[in-house]
Protein backbone atom coordinates (compact mmCIF):
# COMPACT_ATOMS: atom_id res chain seq x y z
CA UNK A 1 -5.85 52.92 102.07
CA UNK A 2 -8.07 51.49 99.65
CA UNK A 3 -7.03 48.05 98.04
CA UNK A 4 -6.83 47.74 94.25
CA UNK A 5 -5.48 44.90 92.65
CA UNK A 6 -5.37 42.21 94.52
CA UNK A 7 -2.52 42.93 97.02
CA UNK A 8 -1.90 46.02 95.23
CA UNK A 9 -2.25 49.38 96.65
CA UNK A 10 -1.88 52.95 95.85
CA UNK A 11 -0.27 55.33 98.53
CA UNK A 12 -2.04 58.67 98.20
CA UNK A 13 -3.07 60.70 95.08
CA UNK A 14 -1.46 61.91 91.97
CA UNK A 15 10.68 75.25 100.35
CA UNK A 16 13.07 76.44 101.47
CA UNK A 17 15.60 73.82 99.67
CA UNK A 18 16.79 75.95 96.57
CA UNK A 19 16.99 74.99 92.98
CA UNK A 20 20.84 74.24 93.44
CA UNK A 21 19.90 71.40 95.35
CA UNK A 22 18.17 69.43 92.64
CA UNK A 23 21.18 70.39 90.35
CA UNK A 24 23.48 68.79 92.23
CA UNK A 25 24.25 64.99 91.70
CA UNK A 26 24.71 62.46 94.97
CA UNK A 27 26.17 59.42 92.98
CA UNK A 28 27.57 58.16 96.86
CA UNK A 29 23.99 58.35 97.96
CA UNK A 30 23.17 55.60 94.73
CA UNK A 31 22.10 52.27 96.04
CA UNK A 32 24.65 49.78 95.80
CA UNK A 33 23.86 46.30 93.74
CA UNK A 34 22.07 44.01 96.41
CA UNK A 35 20.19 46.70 98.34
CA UNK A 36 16.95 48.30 98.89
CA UNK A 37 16.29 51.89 96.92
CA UNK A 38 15.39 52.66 100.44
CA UNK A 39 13.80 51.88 103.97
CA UNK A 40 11.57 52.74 106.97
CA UNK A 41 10.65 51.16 109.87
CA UNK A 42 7.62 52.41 112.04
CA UNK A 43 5.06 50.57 114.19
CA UNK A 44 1.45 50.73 113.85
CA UNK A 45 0.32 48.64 117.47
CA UNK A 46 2.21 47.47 120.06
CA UNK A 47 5.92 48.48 119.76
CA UNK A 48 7.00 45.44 122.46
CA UNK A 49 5.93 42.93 119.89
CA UNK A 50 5.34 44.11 116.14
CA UNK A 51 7.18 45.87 113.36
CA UNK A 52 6.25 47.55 110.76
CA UNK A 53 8.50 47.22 107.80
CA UNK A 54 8.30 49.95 104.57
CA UNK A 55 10.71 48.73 102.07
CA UNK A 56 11.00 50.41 98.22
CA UNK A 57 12.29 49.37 94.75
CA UNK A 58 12.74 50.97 91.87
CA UNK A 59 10.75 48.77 89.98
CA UNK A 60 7.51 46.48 91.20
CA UNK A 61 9.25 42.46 91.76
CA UNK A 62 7.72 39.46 90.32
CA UNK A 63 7.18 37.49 93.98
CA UNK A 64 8.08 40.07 97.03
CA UNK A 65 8.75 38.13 99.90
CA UNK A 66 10.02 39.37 103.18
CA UNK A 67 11.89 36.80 105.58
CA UNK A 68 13.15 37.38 109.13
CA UNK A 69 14.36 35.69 112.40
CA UNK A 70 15.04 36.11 115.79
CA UNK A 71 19.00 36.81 115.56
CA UNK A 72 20.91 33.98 116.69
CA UNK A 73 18.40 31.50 114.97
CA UNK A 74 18.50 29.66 112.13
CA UNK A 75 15.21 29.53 110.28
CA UNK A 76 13.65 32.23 108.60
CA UNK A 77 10.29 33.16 108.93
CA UNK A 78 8.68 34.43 105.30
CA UNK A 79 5.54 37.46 104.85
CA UNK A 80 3.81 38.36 101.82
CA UNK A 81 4.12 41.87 101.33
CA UNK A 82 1.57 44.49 100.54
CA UNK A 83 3.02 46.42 97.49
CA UNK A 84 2.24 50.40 96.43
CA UNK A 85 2.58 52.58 93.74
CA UNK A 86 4.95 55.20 95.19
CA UNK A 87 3.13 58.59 94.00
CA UNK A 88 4.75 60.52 91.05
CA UNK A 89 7.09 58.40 90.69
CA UNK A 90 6.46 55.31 87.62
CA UNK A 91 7.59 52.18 88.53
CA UNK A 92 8.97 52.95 92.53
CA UNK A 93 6.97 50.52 94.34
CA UNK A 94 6.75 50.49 98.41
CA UNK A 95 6.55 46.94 99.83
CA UNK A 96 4.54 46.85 103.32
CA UNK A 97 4.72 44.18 106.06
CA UNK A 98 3.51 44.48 109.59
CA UNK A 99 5.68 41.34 111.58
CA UNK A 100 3.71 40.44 114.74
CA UNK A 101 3.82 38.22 117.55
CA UNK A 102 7.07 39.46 118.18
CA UNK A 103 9.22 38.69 121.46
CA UNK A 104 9.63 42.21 123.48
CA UNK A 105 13.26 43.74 123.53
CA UNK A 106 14.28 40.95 121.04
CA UNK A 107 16.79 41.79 117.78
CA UNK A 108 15.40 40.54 114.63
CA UNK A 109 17.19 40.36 111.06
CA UNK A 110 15.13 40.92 108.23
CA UNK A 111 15.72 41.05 104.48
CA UNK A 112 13.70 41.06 101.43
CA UNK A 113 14.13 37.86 99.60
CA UNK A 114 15.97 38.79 96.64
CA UNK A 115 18.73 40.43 99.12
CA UNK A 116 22.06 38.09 100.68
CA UNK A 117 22.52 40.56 103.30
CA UNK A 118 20.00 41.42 106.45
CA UNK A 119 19.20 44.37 108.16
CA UNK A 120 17.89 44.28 111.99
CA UNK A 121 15.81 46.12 114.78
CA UNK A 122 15.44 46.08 118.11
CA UNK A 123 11.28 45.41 119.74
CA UNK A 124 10.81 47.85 122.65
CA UNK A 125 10.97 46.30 126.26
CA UNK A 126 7.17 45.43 127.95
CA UNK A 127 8.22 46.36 131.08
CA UNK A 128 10.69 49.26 131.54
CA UNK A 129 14.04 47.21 133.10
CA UNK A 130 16.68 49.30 130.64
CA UNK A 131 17.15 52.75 129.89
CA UNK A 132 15.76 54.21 126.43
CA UNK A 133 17.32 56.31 124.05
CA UNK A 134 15.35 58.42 122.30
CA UNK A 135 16.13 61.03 119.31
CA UNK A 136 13.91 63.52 118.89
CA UNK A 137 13.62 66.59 116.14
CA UNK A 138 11.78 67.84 112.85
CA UNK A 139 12.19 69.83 109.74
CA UNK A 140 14.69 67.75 108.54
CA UNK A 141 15.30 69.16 104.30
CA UNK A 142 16.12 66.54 101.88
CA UNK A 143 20.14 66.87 101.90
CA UNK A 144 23.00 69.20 103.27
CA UNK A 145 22.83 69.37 107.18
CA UNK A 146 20.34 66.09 107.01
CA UNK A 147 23.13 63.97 106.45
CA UNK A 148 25.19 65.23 109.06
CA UNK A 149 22.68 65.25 111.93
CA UNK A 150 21.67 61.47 110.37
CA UNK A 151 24.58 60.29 110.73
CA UNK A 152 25.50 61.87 114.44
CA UNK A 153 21.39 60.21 115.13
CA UNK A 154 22.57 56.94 113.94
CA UNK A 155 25.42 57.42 116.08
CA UNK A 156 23.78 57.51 119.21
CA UNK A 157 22.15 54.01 118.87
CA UNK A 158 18.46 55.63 119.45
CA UNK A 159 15.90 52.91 120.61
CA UNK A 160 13.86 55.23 118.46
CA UNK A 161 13.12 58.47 116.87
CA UNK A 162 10.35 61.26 116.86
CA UNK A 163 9.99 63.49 114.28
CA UNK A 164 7.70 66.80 114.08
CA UNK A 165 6.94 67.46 110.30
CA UNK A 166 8.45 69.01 107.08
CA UNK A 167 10.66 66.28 105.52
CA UNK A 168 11.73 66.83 101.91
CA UNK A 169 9.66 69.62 101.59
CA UNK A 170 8.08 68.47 98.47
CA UNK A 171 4.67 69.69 99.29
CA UNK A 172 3.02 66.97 98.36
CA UNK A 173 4.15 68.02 94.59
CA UNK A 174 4.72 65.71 91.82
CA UNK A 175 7.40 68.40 90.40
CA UNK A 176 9.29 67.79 93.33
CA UNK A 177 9.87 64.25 93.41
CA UNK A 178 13.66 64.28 93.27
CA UNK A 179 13.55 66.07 96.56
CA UNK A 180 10.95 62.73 97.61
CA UNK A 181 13.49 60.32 96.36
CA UNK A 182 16.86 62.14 97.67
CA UNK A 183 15.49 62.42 101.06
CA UNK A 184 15.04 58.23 101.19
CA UNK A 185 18.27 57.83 99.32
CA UNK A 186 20.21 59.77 102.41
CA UNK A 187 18.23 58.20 105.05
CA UNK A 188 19.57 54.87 103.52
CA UNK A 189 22.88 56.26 103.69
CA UNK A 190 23.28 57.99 106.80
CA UNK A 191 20.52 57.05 109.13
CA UNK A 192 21.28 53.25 108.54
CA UNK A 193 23.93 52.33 110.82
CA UNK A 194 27.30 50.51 109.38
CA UNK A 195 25.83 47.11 111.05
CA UNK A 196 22.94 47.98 109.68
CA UNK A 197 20.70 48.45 112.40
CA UNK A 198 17.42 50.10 111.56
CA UNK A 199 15.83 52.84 113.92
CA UNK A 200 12.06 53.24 113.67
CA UNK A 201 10.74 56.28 113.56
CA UNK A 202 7.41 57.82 114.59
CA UNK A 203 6.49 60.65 112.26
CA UNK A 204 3.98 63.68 112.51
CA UNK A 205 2.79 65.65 109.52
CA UNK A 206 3.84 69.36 108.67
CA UNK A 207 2.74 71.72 106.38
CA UNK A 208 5.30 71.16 104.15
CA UNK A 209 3.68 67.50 103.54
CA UNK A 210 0.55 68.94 102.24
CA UNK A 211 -0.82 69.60 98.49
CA UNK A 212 -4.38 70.79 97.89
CA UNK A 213 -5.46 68.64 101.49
CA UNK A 214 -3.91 65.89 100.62
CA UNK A 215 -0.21 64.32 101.91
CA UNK A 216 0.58 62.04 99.43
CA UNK A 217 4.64 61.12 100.17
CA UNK A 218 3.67 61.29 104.09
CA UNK A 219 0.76 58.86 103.67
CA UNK A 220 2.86 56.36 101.69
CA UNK A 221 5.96 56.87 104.27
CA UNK A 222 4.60 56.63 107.43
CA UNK A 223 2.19 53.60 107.79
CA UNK A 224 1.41 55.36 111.23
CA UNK A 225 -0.65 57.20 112.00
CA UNK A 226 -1.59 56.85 107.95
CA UNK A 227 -4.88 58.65 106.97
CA UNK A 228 -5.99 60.21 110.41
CA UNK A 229 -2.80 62.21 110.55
CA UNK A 230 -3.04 61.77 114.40
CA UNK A 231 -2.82 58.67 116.40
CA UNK A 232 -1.20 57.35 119.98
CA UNK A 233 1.21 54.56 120.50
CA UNK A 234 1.36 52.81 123.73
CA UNK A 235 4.70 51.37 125.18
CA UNK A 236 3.95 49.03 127.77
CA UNK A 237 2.68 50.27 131.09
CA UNK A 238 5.71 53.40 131.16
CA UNK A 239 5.00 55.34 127.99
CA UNK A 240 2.36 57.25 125.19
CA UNK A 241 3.30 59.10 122.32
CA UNK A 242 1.18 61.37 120.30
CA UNK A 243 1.61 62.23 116.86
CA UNK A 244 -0.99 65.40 116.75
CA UNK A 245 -1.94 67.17 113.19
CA UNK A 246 -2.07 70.98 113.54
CA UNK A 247 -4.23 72.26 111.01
CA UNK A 248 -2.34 70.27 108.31
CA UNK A 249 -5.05 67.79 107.03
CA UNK A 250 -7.20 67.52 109.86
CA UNK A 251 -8.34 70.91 111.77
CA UNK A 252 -7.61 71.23 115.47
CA UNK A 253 -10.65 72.07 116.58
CA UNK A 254 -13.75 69.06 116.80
CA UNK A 255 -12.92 66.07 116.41
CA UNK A 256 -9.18 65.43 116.96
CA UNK A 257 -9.38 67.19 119.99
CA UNK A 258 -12.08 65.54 121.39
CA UNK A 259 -10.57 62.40 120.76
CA UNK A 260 -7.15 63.55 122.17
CA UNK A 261 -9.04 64.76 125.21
CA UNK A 262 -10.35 61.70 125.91
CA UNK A 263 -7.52 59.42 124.76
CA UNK A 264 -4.78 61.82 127.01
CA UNK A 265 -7.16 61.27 130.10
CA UNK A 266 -7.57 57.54 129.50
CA UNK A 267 -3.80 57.19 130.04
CA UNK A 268 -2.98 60.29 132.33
CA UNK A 269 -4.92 58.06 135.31
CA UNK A 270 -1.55 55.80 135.14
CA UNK A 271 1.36 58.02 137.32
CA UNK A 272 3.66 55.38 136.08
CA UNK A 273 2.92 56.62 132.20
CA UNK A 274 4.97 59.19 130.63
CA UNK A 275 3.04 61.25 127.87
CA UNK A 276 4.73 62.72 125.09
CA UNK A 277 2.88 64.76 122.56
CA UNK A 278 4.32 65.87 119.15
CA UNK A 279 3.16 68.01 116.38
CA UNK A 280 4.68 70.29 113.98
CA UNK A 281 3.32 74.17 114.77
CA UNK A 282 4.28 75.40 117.91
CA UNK A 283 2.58 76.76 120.56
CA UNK A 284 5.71 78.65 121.67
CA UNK A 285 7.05 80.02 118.91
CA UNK A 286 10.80 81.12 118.88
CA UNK A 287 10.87 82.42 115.53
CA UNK A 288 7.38 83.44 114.33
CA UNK A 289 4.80 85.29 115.73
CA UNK A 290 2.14 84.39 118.55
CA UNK A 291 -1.07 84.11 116.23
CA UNK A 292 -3.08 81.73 113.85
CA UNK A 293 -2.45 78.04 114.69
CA UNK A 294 -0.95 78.89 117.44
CA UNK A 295 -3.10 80.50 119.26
CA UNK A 296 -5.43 77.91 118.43
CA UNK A 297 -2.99 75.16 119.74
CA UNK A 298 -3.16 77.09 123.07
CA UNK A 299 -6.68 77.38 123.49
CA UNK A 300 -7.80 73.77 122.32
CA UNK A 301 -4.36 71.77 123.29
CA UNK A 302 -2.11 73.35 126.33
CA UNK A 303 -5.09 73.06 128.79
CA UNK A 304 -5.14 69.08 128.23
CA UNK A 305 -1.47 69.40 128.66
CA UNK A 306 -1.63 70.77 132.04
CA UNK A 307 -4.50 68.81 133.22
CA UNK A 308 -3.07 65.45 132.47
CA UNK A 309 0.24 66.34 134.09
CA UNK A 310 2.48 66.10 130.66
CA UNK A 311 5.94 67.41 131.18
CA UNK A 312 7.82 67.78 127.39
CA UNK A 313 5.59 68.69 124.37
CA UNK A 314 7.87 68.47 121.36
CA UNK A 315 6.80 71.23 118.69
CA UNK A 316 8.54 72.45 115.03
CA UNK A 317 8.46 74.71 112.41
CA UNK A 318 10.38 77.50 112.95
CA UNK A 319 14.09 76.36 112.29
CA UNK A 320 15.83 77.28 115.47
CA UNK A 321 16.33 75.36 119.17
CA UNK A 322 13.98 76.21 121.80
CA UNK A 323 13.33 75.41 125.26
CA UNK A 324 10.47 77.36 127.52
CA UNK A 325 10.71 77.43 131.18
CA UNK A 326 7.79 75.62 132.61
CA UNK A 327 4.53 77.31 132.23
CA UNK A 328 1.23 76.63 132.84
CA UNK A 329 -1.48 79.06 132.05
CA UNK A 330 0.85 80.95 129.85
CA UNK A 331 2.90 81.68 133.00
CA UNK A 332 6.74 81.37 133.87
CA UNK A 333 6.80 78.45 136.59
CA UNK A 334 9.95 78.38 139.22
CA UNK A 335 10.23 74.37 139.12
CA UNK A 336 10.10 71.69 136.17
CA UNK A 337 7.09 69.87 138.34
CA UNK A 338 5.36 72.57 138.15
CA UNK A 339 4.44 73.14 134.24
CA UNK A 340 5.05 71.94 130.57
CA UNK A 341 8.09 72.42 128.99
CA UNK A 342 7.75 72.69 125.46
CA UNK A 343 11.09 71.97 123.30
CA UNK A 344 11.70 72.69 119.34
CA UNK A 345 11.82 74.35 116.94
CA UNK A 346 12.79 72.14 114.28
CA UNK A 347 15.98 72.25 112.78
CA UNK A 348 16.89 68.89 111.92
CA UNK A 349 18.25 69.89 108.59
CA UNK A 350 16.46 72.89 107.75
CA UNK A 351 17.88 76.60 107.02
CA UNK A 352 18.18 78.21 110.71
CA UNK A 353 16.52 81.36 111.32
CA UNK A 354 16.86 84.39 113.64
CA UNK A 355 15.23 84.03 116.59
CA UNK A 356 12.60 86.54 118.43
CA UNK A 357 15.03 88.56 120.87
CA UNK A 358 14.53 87.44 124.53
CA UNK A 359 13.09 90.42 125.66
CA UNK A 360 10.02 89.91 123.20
CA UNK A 361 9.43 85.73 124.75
CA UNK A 362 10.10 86.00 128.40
CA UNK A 363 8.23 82.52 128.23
CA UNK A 364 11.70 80.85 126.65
CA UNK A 365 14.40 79.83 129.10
CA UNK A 366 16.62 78.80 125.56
CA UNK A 367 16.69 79.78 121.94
CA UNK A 368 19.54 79.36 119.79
CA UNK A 369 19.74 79.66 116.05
CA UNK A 370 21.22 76.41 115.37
CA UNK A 371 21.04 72.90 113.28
CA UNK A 372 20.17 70.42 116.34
CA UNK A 373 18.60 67.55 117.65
CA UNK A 374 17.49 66.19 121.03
CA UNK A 375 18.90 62.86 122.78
CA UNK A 376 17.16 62.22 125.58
CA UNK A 377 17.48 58.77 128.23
CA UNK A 378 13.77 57.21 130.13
CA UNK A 379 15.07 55.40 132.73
CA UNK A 380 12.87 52.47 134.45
CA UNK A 381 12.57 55.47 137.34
CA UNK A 382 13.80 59.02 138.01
CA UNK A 383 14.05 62.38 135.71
CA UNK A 384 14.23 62.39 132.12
CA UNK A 385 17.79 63.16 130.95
CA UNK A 386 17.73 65.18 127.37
CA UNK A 387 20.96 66.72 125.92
CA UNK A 388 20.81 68.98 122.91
CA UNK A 389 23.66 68.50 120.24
CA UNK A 390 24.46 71.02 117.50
CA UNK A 391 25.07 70.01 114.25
CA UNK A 392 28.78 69.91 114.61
CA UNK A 393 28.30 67.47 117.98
CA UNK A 394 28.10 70.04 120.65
CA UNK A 395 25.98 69.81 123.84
CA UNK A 396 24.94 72.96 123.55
CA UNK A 397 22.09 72.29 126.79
CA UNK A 398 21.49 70.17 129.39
CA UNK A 399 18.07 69.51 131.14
CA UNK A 400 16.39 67.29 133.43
CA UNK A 401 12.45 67.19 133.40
CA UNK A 402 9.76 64.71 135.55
CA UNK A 403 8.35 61.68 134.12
CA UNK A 404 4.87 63.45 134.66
CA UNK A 405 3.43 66.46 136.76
């Protein structure tokens, strides 16, 4: 991001949801007197001791100031926030802070200065000692099934969450700004816990992000990965996460590979490391059909699966729940050790669709046509532990799956 104004920035450039949607009125989802117009958490370095802090107003303040403290303590620590024009949207302003030197697996309250009332988050252990909870899904729509499947998320006390693409499905549009502004309003009513807990979230890009080549609402959500559309974050010595771009704003082939290649093998030579890739296209489709991106995710991306010894690959799109048996080389593998399971499809709040019939995608141990997300427990050893719920809380599947290959 380019800095204009002093400490004043601009956060990029100038669906299936129908029009009744953006008829409809959510005066519930209006922020009360006192709070934020909305709020997301993220981290751009080291998850064990910074915090990354997106907070947005309606209209720019006089003197931002963001305070926090260790909870339990008295004195609050202040930070000068970077502040951006919100695209589309006249007057919205997103205030940015990055909090570091931050104590690992530590609660912290924070609160804008002009708010009585703090929110908190929890820093991610340095060394694995606890179990994790983890969230994981994509495609989430602006409203509707969103707030549901927040609200069972928030429920669930994630340490954090992944998400795959496709958020308000705004396309990047400055027409379609009310769909921008109701998706934050429902995250700050139904992700937001009643104690007001905070859950970061680490966010790839989707298709449904993009306008002419350029993401404008992603770039100003997410301060990670930010303009690259792909990065890594590193979790101690026990965990990577990928957020990968396919074909979105940058191409798969060249230079994000390369660099994935070499930043995957980097970490694969750690047995202790689990590596967790997510994108939004997938590779396994359970909906659409096998050709374009994803063949191209096959050729350039599976293989570097397989060699460094990843396990899950979480993949999108398609609006349904998916789970492949293990494969490697495109083929059905009789153990979980043995291959890369690849889960999806994204249906966080999207419209469902039909899936293939299982005749047609031997490849697929699981496809459902269903609303969904994925819970899913690291331990400090053993199997990962993932349960998929249904929109209406059902465990609908059960898995286990190895730490690596």
């Amino acid at each position: 991001m380019k800095e204009l104004q002093g400490r004043r920035e601009v956060f990029g450039i100038g669906s299936r949801i129908g029009a009744l949607i953006l008829a409809l009125t959510f005066p519930s989802l209006a922020a009360e007197p006192g709070e934020v117009a909305g709020l997301i958490l993220t981290w751009q370095r080291d998850p064990s001791s910074t915090m990354t802090i997106d907070w947005y107003e309606t209209s720019p303040l006089e003197k931002p100031v963001l305070l926090h403290r260790r909870k339990g303590t008295a004195a609050w620590k202040s930070s000068t926030p970077v502040a951006g024009d919100f695209p589309h949207a006249p007057g919205r302003t997103v205030y940015r802070v990055e909090l570091t030197g931050l104590e690992p697996d530590g609660v912290y309250e924070f609160r804008p200065a002009e708010r009585e009332r703090p929110y908190h988050f929890r820093t991610m252990p340095e060394r694995l000692t606890r179990n994790l909870r983890v969230v994981a899904g994509g495609d989430t729509a602006p409203a509707g099934v969103f707030e549901k499947i927040n609200a069972m998320a928030a429920s669930l006390k994630p340490d954090f969450i992944l998400w795959g693409g496709d958020y308000s499905y705004s396309d990047g549009k400055a027409g379609e700004i009310k769909k921008e502004i109701l998706w934050h309003e429902n995250i700050r009513a139904h992700l937001i816990g009643t104690d007001r807990r905070v859950i970061p979230v680490i966010a790839a890009i989707g298709n449904h992000e993009v306008n002419s080549a350029v993401a404008p609402y992603y770039e100003a959500n997410f301060a990670f990965p930010a303009e690259d559309t792909y990065g890594v974050l590193d979790f101690g010595d026990y965990l990577s996460v990928w957020v990968l771009d396919t074909n979105h704003r940058a191409r798969i082939a060249g230079k994000q590979t390369e660099w994935f290649a070499a930043s995957l093998a980097a970490r694969a030579r750690d047995p202790r490391r689990i590596l967790i890739p997510v994108y939004h296209v997938p590779a396994y489709p359970s909906v659409r059909k096998d050709e374009g991106t994803t063949l191209e995710i096959r050729q350039h991306w599976v293989p570097l699966f397989e060699k460094a010894g990843v396990s899950a690959a979480f993949e999108h799109h398609d609006h349904a729940y998916k789970r492949t048996h293990p494969l490697l080389g495109g083929k059905v593998q009789d153990a979980p050790a043995k291959g890369v399971t690849y889960l999806g499809d994204g249906a966080w709040g999207a419209s469902i669709r039909k899936v293939r019939p299982p005749a047609d995608v031997p490849h697929i141990a699981k496809s459902q046509s269903v609303n969904h997300l994925f819970f899913f427990e690291i331990g400090p050893e053993g199997p990962l532990k993932f349960q998929a719920i249904s929109v209406t809380g059902e465990v609908f599947d059960r898995f286990e799956l190895p730490r690596q290959r």
